[in-house]
ModelCIF file with pLDDT and N, C-alpha, C, O atoms, coordinates in Angstrom:
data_MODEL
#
_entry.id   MODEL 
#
_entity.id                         1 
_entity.type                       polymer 
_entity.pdbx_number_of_molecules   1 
#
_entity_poly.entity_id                      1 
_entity_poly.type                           'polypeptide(L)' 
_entity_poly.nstd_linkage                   no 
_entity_poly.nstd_monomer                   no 
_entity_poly.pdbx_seq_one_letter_code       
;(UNK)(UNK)(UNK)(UNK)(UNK)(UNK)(UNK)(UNK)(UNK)(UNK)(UNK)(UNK)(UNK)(UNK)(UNK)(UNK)
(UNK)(UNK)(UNK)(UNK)(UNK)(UNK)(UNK)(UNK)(UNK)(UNK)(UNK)(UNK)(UNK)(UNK)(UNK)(UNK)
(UNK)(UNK)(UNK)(UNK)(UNK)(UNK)(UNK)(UNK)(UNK)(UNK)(UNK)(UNK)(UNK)(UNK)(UNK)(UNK)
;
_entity_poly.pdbx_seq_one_letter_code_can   XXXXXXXXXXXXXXXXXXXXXXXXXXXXXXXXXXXXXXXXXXXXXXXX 
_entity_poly.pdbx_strand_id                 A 
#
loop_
_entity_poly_seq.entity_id 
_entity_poly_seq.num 
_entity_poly_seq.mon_id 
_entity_poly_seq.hetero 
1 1  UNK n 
1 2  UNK n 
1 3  UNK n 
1 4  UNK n 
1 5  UNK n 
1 6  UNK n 
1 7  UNK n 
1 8  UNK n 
1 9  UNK n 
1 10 UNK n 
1 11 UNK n 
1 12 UNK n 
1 13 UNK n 
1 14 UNK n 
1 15 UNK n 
1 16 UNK n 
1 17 UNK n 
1 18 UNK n 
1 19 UNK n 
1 20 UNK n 
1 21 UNK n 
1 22 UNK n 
1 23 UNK n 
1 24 UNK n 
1 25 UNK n 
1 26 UNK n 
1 27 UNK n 
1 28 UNK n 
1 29 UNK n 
1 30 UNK n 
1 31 UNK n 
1 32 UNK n 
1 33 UNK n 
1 34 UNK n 
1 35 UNK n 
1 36 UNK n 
1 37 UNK n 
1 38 UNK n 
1 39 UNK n 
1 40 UNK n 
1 41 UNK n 
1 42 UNK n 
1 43 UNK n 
1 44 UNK n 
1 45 UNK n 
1 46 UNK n 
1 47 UNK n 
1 48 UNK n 
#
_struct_asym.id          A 
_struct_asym.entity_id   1 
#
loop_
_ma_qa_metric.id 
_ma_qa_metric.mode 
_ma_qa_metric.name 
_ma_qa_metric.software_group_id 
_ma_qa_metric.type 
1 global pLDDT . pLDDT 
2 local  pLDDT . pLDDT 
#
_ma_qa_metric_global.metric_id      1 
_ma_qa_metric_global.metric_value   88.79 
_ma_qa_metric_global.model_id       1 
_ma_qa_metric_global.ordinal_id     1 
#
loop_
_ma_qa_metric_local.label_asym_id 
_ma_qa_metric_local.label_comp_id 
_ma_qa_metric_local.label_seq_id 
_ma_qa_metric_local.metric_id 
_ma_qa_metric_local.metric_value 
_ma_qa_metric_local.model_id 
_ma_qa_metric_local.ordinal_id 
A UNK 1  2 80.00 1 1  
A UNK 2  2 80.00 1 2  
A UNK 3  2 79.00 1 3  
A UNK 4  2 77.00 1 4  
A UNK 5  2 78.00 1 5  
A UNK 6  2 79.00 1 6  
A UNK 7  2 83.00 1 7  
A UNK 8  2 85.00 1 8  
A UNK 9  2 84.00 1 9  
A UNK 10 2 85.00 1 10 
A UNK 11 2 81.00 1 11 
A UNK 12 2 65.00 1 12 
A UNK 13 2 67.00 1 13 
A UNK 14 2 70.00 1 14 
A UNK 15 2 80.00 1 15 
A UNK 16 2 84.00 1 16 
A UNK 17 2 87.00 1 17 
A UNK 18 2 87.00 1 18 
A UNK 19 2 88.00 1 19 
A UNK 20 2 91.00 1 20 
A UNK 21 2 92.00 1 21 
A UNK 22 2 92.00 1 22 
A UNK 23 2 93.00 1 23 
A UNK 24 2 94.00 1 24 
A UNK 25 2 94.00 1 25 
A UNK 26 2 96.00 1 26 
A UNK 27 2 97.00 1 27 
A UNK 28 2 97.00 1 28 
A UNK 29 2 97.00 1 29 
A UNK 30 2 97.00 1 30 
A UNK 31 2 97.00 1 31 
A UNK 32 2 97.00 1 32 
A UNK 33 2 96.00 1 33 
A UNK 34 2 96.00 1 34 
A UNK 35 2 97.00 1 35 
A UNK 36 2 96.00 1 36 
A UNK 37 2 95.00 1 37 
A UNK 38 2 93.00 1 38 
A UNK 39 2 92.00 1 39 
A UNK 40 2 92.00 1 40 
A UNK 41 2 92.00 1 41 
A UNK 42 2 92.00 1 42 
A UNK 43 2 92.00 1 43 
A UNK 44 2 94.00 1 44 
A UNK 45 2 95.00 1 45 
A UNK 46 2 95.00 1 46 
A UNK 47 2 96.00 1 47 
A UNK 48 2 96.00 1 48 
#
loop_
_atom_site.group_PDB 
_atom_site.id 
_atom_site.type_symbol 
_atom_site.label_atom_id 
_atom_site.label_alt_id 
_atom_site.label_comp_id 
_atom_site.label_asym_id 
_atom_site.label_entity_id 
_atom_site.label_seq_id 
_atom_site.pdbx_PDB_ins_code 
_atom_site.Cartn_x 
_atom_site.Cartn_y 
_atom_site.Cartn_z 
_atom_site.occupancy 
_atom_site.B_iso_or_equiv 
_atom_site.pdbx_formal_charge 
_atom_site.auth_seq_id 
_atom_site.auth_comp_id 
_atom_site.auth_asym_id 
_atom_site.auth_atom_id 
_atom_site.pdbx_PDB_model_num 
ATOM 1   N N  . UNK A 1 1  ? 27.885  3.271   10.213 1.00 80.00 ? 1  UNK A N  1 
ATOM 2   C CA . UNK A 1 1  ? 27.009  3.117   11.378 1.00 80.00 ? 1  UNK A CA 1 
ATOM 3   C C  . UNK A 1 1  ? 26.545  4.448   11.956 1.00 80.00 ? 1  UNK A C  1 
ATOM 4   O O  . UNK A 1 1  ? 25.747  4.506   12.891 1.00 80.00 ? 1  UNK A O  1 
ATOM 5   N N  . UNK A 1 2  ? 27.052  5.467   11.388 1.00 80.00 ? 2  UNK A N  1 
ATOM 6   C CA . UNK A 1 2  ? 27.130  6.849   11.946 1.00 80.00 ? 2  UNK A CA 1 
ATOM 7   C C  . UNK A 1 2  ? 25.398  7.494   10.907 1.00 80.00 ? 2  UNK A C  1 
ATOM 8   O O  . UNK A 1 2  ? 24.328  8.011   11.227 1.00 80.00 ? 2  UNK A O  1 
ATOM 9   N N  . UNK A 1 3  ? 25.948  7.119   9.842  1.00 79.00 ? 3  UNK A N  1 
ATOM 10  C CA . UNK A 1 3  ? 24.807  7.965   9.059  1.00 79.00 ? 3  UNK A CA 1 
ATOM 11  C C  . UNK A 1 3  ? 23.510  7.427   9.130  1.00 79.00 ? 3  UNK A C  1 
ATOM 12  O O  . UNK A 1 3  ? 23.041  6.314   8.891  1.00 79.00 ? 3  UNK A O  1 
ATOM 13  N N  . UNK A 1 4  ? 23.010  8.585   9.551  1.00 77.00 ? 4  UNK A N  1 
ATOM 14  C CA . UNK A 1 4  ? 20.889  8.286   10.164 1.00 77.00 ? 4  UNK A CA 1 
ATOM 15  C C  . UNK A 1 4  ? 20.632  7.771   9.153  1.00 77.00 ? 4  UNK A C  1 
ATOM 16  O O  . UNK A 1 4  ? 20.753  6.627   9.591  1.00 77.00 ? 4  UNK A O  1 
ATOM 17  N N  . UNK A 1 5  ? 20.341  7.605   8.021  1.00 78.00 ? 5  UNK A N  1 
ATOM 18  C CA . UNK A 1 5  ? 19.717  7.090   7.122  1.00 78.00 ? 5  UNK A CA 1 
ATOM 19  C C  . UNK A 1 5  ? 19.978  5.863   6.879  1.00 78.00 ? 5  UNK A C  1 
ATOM 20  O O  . UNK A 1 5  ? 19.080  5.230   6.323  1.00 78.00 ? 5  UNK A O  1 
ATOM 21  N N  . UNK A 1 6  ? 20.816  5.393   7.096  1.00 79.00 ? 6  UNK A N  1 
ATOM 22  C CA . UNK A 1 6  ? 21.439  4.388   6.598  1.00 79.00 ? 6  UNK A CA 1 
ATOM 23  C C  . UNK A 1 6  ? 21.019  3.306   8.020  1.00 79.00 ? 6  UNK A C  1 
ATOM 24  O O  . UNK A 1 6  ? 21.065  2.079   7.932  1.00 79.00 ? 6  UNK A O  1 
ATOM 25  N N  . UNK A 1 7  ? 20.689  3.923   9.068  1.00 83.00 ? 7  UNK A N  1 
ATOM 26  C CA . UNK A 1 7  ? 20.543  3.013   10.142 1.00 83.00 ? 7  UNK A CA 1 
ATOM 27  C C  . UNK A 1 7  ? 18.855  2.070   10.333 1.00 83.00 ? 7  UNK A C  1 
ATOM 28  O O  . UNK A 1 7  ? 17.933  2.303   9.551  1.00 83.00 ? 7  UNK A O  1 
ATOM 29  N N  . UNK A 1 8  ? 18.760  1.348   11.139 1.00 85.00 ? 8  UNK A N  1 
ATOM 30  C CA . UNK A 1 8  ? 17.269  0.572   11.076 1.00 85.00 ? 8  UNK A CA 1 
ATOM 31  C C  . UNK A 1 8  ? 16.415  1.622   11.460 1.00 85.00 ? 8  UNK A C  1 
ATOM 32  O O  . UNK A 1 8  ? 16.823  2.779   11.565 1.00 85.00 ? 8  UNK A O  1 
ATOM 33  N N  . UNK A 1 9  ? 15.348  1.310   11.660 1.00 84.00 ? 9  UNK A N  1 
ATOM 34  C CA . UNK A 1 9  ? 14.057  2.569   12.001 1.00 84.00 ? 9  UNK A CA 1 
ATOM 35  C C  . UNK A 1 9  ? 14.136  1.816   13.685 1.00 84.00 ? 9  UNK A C  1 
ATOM 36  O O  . UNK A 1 9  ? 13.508  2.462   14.524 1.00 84.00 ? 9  UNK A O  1 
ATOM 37  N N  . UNK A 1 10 ? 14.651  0.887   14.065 1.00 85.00 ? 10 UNK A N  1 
ATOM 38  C CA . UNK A 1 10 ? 14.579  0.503   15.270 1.00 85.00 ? 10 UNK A CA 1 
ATOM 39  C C  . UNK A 1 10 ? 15.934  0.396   15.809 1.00 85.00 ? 10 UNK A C  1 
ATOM 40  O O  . UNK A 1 10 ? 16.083  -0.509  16.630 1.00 85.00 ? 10 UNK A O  1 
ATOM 41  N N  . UNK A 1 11 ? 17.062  1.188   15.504 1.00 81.00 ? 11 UNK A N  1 
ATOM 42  C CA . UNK A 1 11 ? 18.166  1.719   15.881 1.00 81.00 ? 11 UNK A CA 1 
ATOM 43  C C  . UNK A 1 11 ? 18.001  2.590   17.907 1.00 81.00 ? 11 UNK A C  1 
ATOM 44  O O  . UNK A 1 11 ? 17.139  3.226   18.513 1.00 81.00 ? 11 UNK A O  1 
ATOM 45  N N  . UNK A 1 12 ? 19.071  2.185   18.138 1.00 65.00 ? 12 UNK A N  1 
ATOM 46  C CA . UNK A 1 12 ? 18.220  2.478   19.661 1.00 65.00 ? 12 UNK A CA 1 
ATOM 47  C C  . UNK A 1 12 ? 18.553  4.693   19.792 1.00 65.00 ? 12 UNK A C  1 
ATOM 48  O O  . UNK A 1 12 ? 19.682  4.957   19.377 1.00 65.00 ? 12 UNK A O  1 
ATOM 49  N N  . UNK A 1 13 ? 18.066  5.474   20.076 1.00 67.00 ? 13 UNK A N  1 
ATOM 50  C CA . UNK A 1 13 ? 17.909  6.822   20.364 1.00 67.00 ? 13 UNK A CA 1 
ATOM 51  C C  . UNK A 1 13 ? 16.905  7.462   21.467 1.00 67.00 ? 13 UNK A C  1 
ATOM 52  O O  . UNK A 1 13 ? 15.934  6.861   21.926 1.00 67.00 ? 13 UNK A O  1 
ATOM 53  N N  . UNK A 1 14 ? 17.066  8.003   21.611 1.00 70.00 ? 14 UNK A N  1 
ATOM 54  C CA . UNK A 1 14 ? 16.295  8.673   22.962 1.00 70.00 ? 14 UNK A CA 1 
ATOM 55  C C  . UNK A 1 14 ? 14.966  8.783   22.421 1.00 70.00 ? 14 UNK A C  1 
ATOM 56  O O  . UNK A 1 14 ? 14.095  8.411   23.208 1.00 70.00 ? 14 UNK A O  1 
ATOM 57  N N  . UNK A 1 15 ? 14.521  9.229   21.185 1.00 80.00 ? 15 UNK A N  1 
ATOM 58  C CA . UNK A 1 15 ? 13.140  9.209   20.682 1.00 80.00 ? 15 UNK A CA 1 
ATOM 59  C C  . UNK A 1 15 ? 12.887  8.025   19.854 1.00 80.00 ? 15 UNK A C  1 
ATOM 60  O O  . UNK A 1 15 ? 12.006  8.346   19.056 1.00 80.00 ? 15 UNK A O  1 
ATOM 61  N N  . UNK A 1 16 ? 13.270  6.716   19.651 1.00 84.00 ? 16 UNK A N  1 
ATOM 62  C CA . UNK A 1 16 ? 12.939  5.554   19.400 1.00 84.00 ? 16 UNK A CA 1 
ATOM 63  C C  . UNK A 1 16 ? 11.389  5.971   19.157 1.00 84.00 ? 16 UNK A C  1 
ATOM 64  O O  . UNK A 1 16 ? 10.866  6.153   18.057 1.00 84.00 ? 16 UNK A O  1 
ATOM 65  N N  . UNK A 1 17 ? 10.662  6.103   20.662 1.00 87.00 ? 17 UNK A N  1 
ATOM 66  C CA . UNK A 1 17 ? 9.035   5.695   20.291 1.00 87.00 ? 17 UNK A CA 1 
ATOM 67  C C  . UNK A 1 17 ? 8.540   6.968   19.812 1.00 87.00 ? 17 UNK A C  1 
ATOM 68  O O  . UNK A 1 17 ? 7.317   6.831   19.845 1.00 87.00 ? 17 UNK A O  1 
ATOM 69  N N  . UNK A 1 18 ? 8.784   8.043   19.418 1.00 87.00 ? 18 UNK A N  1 
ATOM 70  C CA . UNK A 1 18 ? 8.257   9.294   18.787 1.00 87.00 ? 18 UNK A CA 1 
ATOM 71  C C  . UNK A 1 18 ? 8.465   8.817   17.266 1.00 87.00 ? 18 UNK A C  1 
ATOM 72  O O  . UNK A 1 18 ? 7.475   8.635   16.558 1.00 87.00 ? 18 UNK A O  1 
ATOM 73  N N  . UNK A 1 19 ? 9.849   8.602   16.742 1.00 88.00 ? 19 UNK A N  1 
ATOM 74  C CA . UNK A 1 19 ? 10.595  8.211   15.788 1.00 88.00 ? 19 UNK A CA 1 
ATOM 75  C C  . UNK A 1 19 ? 9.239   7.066   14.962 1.00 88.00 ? 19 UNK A C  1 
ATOM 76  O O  . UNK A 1 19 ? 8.464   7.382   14.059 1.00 88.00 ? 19 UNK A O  1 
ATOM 77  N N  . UNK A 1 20 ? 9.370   5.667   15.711 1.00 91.00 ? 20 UNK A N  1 
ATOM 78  C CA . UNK A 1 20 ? 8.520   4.447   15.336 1.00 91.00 ? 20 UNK A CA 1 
ATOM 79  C C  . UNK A 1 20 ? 7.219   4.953   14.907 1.00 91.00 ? 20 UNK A C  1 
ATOM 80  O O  . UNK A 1 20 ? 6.713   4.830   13.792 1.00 91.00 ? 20 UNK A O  1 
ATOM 81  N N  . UNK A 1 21 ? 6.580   5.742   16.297 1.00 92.00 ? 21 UNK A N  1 
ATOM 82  C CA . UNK A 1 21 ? 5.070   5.851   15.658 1.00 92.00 ? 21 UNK A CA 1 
ATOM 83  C C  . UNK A 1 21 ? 5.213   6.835   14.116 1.00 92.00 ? 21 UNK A C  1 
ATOM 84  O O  . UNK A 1 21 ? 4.420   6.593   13.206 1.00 92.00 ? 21 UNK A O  1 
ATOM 85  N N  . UNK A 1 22 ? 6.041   7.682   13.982 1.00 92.00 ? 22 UNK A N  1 
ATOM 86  C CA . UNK A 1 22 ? 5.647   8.930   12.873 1.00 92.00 ? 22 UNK A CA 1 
ATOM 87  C C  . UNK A 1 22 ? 6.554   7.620   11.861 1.00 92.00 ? 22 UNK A C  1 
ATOM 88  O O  . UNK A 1 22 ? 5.703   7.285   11.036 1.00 92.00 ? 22 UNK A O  1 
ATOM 89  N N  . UNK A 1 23 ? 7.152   7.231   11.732 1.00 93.00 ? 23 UNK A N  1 
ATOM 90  C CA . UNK A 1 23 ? 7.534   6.258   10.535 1.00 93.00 ? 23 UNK A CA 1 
ATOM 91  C C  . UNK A 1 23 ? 6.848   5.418   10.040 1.00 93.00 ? 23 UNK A C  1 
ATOM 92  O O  . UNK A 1 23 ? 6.753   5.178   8.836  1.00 93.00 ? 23 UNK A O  1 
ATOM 93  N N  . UNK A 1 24 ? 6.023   4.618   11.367 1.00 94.00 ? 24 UNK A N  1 
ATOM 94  C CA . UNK A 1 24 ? 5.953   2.809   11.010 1.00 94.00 ? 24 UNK A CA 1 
ATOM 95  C C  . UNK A 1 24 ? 3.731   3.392   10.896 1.00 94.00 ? 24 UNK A C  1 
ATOM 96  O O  . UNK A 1 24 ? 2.802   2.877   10.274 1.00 94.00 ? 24 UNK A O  1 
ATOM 97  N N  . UNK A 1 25 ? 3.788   4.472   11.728 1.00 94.00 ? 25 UNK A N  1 
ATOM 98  C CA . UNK A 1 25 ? 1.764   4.194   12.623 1.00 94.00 ? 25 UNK A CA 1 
ATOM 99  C C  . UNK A 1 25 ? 1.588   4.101   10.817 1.00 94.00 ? 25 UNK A C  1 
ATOM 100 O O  . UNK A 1 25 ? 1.642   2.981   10.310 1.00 94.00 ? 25 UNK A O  1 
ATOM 101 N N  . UNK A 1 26 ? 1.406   5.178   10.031 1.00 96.00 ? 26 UNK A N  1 
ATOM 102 C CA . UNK A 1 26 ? -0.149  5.320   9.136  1.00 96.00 ? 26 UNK A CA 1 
ATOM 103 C C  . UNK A 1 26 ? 0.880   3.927   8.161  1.00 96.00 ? 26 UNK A C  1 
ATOM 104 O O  . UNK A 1 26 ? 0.290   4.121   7.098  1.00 96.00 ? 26 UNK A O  1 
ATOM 105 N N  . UNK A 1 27 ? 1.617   3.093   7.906  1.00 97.00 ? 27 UNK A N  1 
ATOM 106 C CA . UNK A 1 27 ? 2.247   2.784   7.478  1.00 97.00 ? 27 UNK A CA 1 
ATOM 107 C C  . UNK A 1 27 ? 1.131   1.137   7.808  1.00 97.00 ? 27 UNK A C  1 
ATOM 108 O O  . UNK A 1 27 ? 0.280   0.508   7.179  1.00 97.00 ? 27 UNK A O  1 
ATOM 109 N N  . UNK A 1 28 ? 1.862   1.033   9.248  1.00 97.00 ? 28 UNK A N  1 
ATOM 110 C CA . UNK A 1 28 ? 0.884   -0.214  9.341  1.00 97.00 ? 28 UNK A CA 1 
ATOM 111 C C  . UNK A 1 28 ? -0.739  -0.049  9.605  1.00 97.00 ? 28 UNK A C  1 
ATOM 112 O O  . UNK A 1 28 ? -1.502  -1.001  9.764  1.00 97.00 ? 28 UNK A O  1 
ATOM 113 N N  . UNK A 1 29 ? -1.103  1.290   9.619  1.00 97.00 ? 29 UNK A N  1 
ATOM 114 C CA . UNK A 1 29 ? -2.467  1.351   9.507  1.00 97.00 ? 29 UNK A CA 1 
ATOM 115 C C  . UNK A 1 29 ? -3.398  0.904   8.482  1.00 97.00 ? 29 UNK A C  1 
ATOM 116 O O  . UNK A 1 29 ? -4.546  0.465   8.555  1.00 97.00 ? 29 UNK A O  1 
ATOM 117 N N  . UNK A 1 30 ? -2.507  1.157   7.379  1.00 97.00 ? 30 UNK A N  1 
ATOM 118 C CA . UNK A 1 30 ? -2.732  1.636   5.896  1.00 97.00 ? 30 UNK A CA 1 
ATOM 119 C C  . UNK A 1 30 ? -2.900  -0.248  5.490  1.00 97.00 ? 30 UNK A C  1 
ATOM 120 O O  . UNK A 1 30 ? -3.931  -0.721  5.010  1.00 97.00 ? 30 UNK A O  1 
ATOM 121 N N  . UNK A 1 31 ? -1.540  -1.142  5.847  1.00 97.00 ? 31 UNK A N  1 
ATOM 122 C CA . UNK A 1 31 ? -1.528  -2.285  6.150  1.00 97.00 ? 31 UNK A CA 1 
ATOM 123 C C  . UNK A 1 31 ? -2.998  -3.253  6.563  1.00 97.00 ? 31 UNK A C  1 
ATOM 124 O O  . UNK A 1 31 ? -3.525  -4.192  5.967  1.00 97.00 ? 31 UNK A O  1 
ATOM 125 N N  . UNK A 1 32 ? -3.307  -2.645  7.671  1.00 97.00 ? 32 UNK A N  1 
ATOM 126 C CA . UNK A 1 32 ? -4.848  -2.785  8.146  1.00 97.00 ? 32 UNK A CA 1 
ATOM 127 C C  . UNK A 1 32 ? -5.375  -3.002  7.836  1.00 97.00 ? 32 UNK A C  1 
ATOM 128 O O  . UNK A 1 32 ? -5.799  -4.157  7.831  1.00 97.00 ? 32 UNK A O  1 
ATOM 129 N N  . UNK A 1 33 ? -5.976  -1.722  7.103  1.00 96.00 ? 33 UNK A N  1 
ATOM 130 C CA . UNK A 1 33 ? -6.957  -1.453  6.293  1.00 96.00 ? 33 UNK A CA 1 
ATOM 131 C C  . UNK A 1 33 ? -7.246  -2.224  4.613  1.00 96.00 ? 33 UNK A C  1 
ATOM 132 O O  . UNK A 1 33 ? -8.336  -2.317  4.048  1.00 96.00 ? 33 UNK A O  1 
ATOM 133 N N  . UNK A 1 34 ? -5.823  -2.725  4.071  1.00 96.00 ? 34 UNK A N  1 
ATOM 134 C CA . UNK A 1 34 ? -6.234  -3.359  3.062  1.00 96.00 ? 34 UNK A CA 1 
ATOM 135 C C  . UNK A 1 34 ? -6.273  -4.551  3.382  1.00 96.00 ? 34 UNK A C  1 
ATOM 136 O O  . UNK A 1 34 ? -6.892  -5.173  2.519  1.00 96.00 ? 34 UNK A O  1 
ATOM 137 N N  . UNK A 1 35 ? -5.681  -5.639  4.758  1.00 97.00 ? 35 UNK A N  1 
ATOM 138 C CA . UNK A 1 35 ? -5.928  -6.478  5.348  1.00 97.00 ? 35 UNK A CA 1 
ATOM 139 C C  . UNK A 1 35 ? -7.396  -6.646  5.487  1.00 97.00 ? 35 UNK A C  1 
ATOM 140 O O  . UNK A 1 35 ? -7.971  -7.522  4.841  1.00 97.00 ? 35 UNK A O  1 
ATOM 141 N N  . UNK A 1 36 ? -7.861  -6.071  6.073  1.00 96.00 ? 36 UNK A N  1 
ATOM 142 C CA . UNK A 1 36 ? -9.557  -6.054  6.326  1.00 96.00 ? 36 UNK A CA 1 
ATOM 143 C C  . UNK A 1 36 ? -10.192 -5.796  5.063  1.00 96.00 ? 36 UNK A C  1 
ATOM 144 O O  . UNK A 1 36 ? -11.327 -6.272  5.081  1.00 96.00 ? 36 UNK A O  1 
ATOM 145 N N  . UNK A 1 37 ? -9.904  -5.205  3.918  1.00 95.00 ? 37 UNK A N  1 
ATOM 146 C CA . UNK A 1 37 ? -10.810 -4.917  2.498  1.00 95.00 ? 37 UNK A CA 1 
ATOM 147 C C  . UNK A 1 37 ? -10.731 -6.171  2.211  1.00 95.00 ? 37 UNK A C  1 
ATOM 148 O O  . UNK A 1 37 ? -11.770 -6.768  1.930  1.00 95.00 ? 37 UNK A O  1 
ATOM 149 N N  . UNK A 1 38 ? -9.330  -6.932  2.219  1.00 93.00 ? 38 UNK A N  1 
ATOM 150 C CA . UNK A 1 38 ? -9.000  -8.114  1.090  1.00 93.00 ? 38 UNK A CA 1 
ATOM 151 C C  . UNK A 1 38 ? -10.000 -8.941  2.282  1.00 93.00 ? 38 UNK A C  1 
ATOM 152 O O  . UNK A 1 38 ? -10.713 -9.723  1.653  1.00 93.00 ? 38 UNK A O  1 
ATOM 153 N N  . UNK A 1 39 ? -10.246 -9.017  3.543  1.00 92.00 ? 39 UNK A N  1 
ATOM 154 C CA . UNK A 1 39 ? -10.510 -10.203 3.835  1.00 92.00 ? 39 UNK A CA 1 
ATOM 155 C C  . UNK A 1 39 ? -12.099 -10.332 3.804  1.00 92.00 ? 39 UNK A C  1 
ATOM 156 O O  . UNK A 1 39 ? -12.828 -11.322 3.862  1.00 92.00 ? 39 UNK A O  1 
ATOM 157 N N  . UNK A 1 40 ? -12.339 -9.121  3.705  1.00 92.00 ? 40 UNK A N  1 
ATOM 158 C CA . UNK A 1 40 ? -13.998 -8.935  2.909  1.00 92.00 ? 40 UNK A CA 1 
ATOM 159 C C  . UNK A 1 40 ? -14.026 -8.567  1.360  1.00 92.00 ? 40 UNK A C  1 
ATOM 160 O O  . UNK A 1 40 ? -14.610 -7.643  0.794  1.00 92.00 ? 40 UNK A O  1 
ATOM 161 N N  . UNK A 1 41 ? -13.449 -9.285  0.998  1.00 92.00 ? 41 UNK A N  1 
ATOM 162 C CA . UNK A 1 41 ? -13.126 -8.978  -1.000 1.00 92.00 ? 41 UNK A CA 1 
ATOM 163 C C  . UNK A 1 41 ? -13.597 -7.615  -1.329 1.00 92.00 ? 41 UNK A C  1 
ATOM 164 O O  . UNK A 1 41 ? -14.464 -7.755  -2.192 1.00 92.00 ? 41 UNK A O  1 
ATOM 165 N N  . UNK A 1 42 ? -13.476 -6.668  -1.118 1.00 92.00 ? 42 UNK A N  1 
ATOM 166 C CA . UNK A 1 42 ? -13.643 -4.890  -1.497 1.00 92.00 ? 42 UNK A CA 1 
ATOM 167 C C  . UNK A 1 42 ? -12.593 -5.089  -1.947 1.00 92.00 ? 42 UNK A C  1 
ATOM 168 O O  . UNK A 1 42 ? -11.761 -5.675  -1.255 1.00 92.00 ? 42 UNK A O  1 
ATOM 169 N N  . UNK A 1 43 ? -12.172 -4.522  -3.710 1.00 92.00 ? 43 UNK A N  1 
ATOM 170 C CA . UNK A 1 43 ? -11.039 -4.199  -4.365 1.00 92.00 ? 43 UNK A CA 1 
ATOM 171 C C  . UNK A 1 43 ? -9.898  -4.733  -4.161 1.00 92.00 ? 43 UNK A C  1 
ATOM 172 O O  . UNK A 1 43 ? -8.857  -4.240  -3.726 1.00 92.00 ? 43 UNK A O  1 
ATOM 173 N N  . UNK A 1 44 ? -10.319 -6.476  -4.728 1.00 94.00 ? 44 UNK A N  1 
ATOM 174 C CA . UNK A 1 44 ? -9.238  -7.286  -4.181 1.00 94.00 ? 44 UNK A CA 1 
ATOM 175 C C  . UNK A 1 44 ? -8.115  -7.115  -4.818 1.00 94.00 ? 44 UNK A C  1 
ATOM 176 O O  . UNK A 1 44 ? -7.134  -7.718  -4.384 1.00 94.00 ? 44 UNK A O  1 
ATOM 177 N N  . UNK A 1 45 ? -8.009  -6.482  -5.688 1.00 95.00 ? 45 UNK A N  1 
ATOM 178 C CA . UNK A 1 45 ? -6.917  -6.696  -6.959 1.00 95.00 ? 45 UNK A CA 1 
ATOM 179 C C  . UNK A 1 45 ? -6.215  -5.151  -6.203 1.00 95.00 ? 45 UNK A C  1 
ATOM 180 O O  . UNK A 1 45 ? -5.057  -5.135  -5.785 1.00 95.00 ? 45 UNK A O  1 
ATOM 181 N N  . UNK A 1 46 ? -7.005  -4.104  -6.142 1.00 95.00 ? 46 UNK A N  1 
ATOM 182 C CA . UNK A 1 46 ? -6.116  -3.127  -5.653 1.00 95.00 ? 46 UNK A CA 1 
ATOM 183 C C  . UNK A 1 46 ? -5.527  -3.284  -4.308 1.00 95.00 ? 46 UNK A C  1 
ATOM 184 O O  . UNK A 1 46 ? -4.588  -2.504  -4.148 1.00 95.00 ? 46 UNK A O  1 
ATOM 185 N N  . UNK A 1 47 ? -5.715  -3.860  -3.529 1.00 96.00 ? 47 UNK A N  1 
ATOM 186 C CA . UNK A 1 47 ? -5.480  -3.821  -1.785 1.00 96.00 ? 47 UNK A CA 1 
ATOM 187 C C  . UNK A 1 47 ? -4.599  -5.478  -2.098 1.00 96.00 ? 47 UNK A C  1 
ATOM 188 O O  . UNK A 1 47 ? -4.245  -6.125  -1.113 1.00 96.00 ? 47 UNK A O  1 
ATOM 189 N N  . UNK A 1 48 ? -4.397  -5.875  -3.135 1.00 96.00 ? 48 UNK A N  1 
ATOM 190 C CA . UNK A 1 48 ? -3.238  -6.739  -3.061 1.00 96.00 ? 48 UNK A CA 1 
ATOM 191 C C  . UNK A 1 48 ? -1.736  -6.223  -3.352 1.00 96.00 ? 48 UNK A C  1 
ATOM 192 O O  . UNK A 1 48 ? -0.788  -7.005  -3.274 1.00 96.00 ? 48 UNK A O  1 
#
């Protein structure tokens, strides 16, 4: 329970929300973005 790595990305710490955005932002951005390609068929096979 001790070793950082081994813990959730939503483990509670004083920088939780510094932590979340630099882990999870371009992560679910990226998410987004092939959300919106696939739902206008642009490179359906790759963005699946």
């Amino acid at each position: 329970d001790r070793v950082d790595e081994a813990r959730s990305v939503f483990s509670g710490r004083d920088d939780l929300i510094a932590r979340l955005g630099f882990c999870l932002g371009i992560t679910l951005l990226a998410l987004g973005v092939s959300l919106w390609s696939l739902h206008r068929r642009r490179q359906v096979r790759a963005h699946l």
